[in-house]
N, C-alpha and C. Protein backbone atom coordinates (compact mmCIF):
# COMPACT_ATOMS: atom_id res chain seq x y z
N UNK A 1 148.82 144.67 147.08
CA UNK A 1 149.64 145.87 146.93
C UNK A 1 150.89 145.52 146.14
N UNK A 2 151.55 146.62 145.76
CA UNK A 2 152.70 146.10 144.38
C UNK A 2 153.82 146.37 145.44
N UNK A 3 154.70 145.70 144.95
CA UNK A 3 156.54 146.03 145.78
C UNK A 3 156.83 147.13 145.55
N UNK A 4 157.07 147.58 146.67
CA UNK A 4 157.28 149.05 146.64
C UNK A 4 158.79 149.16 147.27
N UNK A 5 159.69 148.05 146.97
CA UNK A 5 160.90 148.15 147.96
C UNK A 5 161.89 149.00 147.92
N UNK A 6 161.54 149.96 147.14
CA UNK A 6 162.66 151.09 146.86
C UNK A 6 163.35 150.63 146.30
N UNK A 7 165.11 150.50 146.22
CA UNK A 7 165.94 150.20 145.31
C UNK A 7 166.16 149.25 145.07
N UNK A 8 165.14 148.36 145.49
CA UNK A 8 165.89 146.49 145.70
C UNK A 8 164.32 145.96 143.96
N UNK A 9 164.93 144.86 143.12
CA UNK A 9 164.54 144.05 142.51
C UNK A 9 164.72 145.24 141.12
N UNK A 10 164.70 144.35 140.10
CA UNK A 10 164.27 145.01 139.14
C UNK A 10 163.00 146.19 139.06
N UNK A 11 162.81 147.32 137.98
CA UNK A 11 161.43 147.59 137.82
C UNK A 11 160.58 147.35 137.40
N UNK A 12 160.65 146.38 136.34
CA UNK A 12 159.30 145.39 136.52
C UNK A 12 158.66 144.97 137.75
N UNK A 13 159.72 144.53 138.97
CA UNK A 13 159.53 143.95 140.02
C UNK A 13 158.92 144.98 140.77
N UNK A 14 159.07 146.02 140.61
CA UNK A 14 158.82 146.86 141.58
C UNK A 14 156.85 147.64 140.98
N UNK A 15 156.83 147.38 140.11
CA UNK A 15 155.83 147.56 139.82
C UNK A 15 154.54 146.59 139.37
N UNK A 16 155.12 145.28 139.83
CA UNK A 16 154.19 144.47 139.58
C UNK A 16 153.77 144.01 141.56
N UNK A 17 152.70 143.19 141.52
CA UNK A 17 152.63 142.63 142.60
C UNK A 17 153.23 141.36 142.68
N UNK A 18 153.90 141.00 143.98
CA UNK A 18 154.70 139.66 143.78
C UNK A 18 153.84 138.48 143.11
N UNK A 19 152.81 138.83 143.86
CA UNK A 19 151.96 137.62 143.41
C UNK A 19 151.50 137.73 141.82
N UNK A 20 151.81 138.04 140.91
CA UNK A 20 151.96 137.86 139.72
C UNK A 20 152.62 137.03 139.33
N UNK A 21 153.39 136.35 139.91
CA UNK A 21 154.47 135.31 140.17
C UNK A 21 153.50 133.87 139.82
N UNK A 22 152.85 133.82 140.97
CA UNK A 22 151.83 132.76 141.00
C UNK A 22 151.05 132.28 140.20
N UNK A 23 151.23 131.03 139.43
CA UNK A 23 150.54 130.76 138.10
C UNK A 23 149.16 129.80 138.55
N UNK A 24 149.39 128.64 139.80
CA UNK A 24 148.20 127.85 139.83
C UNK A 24 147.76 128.02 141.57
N UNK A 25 147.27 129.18 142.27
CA UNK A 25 147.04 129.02 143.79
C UNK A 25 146.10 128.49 144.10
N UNK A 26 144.92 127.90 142.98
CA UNK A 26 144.12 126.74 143.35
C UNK A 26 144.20 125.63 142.41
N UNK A 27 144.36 124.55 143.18
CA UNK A 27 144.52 123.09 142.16
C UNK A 27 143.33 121.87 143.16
N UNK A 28 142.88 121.42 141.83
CA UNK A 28 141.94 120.22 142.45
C UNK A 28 142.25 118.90 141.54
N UNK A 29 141.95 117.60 141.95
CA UNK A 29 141.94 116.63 141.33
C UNK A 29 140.69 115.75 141.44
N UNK A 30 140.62 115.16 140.03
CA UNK A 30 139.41 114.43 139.72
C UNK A 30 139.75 112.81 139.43
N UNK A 31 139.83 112.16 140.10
CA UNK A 31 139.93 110.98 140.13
C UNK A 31 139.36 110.26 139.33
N UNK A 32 139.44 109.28 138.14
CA UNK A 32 138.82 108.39 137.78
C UNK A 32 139.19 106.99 137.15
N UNK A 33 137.88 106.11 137.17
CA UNK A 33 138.50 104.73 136.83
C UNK A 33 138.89 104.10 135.51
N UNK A 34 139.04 104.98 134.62
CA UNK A 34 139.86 104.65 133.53
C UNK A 34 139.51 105.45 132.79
N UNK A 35 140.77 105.07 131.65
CA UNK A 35 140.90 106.43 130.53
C UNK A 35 139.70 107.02 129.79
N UNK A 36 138.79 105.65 129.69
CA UNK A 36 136.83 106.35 128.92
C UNK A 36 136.60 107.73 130.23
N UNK A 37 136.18 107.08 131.22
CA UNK A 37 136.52 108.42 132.16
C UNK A 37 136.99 109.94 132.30
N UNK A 38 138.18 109.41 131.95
CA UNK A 38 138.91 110.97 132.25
C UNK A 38 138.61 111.60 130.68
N UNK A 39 138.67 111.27 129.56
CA UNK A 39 138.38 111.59 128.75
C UNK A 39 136.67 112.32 128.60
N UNK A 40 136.04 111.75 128.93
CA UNK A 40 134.65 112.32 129.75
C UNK A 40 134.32 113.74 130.46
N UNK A 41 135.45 113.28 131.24
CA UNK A 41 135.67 114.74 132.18
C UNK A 41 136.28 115.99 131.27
N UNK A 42 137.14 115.35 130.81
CA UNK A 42 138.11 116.63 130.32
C UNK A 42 136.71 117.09 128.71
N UNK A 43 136.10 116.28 128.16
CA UNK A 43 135.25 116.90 127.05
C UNK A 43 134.32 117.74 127.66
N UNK A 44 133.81 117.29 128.63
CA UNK A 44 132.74 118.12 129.30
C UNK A 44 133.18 119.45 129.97
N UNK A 45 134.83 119.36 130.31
CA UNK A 45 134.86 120.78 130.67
C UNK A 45 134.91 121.78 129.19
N UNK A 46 135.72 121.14 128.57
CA UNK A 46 136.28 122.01 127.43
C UNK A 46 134.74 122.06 126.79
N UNK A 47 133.84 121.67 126.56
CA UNK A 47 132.89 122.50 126.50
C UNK A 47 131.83 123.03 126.88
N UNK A 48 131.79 122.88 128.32
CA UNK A 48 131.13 123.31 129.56
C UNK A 48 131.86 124.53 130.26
N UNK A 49 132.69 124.46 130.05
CA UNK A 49 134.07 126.07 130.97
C UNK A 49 133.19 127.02 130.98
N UNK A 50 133.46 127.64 129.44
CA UNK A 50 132.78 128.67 129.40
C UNK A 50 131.42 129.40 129.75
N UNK A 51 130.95 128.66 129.58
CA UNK A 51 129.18 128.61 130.21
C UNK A 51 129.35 128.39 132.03
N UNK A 52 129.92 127.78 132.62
CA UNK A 52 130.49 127.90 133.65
C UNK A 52 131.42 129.11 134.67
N UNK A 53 131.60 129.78 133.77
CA UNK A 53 132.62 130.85 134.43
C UNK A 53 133.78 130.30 134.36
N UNK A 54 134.46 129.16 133.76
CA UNK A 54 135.79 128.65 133.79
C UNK A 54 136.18 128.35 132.74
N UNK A 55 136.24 129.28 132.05
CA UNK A 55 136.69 128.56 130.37
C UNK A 55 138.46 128.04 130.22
N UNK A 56 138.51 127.05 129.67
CA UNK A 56 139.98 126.19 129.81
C UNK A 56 141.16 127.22 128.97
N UNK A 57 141.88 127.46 129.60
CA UNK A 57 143.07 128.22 129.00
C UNK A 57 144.19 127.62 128.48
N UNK A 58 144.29 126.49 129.23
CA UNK A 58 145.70 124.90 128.79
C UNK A 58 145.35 123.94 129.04
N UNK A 59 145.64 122.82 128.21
CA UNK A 59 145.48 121.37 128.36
C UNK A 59 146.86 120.82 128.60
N UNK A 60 147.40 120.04 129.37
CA UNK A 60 148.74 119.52 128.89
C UNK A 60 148.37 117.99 129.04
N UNK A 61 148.98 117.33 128.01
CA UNK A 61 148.50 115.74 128.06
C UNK A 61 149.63 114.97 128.95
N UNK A 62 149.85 114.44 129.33
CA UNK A 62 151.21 114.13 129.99
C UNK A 62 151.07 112.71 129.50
N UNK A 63 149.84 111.85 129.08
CA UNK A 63 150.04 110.31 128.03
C UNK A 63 150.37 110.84 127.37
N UNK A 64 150.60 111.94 126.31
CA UNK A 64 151.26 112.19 125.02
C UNK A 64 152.33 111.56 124.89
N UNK A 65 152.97 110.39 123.50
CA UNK A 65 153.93 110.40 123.33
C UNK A 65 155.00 111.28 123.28
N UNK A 66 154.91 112.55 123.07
CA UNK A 66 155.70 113.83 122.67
C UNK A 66 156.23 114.06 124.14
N UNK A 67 155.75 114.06 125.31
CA UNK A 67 156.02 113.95 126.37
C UNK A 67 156.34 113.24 127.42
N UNK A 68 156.43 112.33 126.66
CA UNK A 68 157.28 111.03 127.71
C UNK A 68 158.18 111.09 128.16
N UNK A 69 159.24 111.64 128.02
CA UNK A 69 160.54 111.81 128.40
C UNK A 69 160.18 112.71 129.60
N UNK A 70 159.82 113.75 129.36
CA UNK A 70 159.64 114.99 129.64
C UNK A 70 159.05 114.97 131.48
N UNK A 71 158.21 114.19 131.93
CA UNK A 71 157.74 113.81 132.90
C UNK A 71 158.05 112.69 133.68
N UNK A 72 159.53 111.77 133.27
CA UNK A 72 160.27 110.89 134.21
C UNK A 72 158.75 109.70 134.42
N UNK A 73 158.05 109.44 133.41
CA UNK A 73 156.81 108.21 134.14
C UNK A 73 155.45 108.92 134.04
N UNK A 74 155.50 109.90 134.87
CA UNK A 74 154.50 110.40 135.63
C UNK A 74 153.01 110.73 134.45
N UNK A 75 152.07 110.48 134.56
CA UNK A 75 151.51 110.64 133.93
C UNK A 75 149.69 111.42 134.28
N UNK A 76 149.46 112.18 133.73
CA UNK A 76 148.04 112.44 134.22
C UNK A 76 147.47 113.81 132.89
N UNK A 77 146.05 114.26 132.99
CA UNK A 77 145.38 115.61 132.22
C UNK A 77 145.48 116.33 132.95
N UNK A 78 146.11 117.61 132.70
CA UNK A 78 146.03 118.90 133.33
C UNK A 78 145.57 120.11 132.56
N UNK A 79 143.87 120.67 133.36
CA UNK A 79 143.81 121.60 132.47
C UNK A 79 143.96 122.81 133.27
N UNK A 80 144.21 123.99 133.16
CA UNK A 80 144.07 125.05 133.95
C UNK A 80 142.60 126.09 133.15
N UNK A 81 142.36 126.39 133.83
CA UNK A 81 141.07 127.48 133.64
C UNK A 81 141.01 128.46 134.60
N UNK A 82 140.32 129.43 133.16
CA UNK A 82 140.57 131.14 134.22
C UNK A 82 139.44 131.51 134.98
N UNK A 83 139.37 131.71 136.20
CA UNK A 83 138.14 131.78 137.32
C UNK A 83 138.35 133.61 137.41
N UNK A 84 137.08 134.31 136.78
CA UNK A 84 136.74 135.20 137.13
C UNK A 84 136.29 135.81 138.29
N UNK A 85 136.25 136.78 139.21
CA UNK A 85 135.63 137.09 140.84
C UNK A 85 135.72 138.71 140.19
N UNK A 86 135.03 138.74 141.77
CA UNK A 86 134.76 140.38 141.96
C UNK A 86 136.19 141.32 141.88
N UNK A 87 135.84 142.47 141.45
CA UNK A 87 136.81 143.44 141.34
C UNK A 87 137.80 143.13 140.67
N UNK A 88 137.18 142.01 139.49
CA UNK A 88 138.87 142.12 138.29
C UNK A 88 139.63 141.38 139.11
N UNK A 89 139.73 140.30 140.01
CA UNK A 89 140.32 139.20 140.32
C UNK A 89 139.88 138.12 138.86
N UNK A 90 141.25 137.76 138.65
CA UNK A 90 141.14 136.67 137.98
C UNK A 90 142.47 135.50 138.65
N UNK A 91 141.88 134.78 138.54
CA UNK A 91 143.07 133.06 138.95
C UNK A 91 143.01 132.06 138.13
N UNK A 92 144.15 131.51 137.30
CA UNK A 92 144.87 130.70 136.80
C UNK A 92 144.11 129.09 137.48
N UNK A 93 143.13 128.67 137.66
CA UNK A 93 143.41 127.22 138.20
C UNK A 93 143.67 126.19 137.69
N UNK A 94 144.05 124.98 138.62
CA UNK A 94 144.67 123.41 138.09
C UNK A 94 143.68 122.41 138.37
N UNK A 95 143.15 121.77 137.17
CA UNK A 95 142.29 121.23 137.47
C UNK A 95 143.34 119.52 136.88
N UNK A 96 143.84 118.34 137.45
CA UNK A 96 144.67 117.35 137.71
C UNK A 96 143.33 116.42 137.27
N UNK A 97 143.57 115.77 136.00
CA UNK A 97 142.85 114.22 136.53
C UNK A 97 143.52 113.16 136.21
N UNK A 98 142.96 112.19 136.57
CA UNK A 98 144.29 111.12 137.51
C UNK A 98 143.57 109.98 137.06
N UNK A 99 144.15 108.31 136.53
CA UNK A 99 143.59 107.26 136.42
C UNK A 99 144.00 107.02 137.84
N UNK A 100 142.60 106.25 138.41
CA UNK A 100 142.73 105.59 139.71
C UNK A 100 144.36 105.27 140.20
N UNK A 101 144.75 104.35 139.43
CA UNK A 101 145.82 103.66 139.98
C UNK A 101 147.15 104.23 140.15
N UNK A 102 147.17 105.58 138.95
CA UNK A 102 148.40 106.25 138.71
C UNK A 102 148.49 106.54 139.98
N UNK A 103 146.81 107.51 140.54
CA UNK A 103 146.73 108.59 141.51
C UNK A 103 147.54 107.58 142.84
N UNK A 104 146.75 106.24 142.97
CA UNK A 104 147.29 105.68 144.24
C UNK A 104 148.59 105.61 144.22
N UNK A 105 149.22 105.64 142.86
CA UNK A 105 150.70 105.38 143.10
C UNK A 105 151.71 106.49 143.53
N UNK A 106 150.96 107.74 143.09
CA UNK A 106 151.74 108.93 143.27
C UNK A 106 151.30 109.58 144.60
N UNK A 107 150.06 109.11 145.55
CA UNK A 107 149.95 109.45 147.05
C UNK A 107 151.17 108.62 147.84
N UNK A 108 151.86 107.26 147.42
CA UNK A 108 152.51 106.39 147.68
C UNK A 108 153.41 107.03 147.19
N UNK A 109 154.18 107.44 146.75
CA UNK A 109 155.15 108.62 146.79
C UNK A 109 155.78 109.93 146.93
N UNK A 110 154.28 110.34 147.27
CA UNK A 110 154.57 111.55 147.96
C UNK A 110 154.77 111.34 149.22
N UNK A 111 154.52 110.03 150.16
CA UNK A 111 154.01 109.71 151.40
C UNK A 111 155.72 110.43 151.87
């Protein structure tokens, strides 16, 4: 249902649903043992998505040199893809893949 709060938020706000807000409410990660790997994964989606019902909408590289700064270390592939459902539901998802060791290092810091 959309915000209906009467005089409170902008009207955009008031006519959108909050949850429009929400860019990734499902995220998964794919673990693997080195960069031949993840590279693997990520070709096979980008051209598997679509035929899948999940065609890739963003890639962000986070090894990119261009982005080093940008992520304090952290490093991993993130693609998001759009998951179609019934009644004109659509969702944004995060699909995370991770070299083994990064991943262990960043459960070790989230701890």
């Amino acid at each position: 249902s959309a915000f209906s709060g009467g005089g409170c938020g902008t009207r955009e706000q008031r006519e959108h649903p909050l949850t429009a807000n929400i860019l990734d409410p499902v995220r998964c990660t794919v673990v693997c043992r080195g960069a031949a790997e993840m590279l693997e994964h990520v070709r096979w989606l980008l051209e598997e998505g679509e035929a899948l019902g999940l065609p890739v909408v963003r890639v962000k590289n986070k090894f990119s040199s261009e982005s080093s700064d940008e992520y304090d270390g952290y490093r991993d592939l993130m693609l998001c893809v759009l998951y179609s459902g019934e009644r004109g539901l659509r969702l944004i998802c995060e699909i995370q893949v991770h070299h083994f060791r990064l991943h262990k290092l960043k459960l070790q810091m989230h701890k």
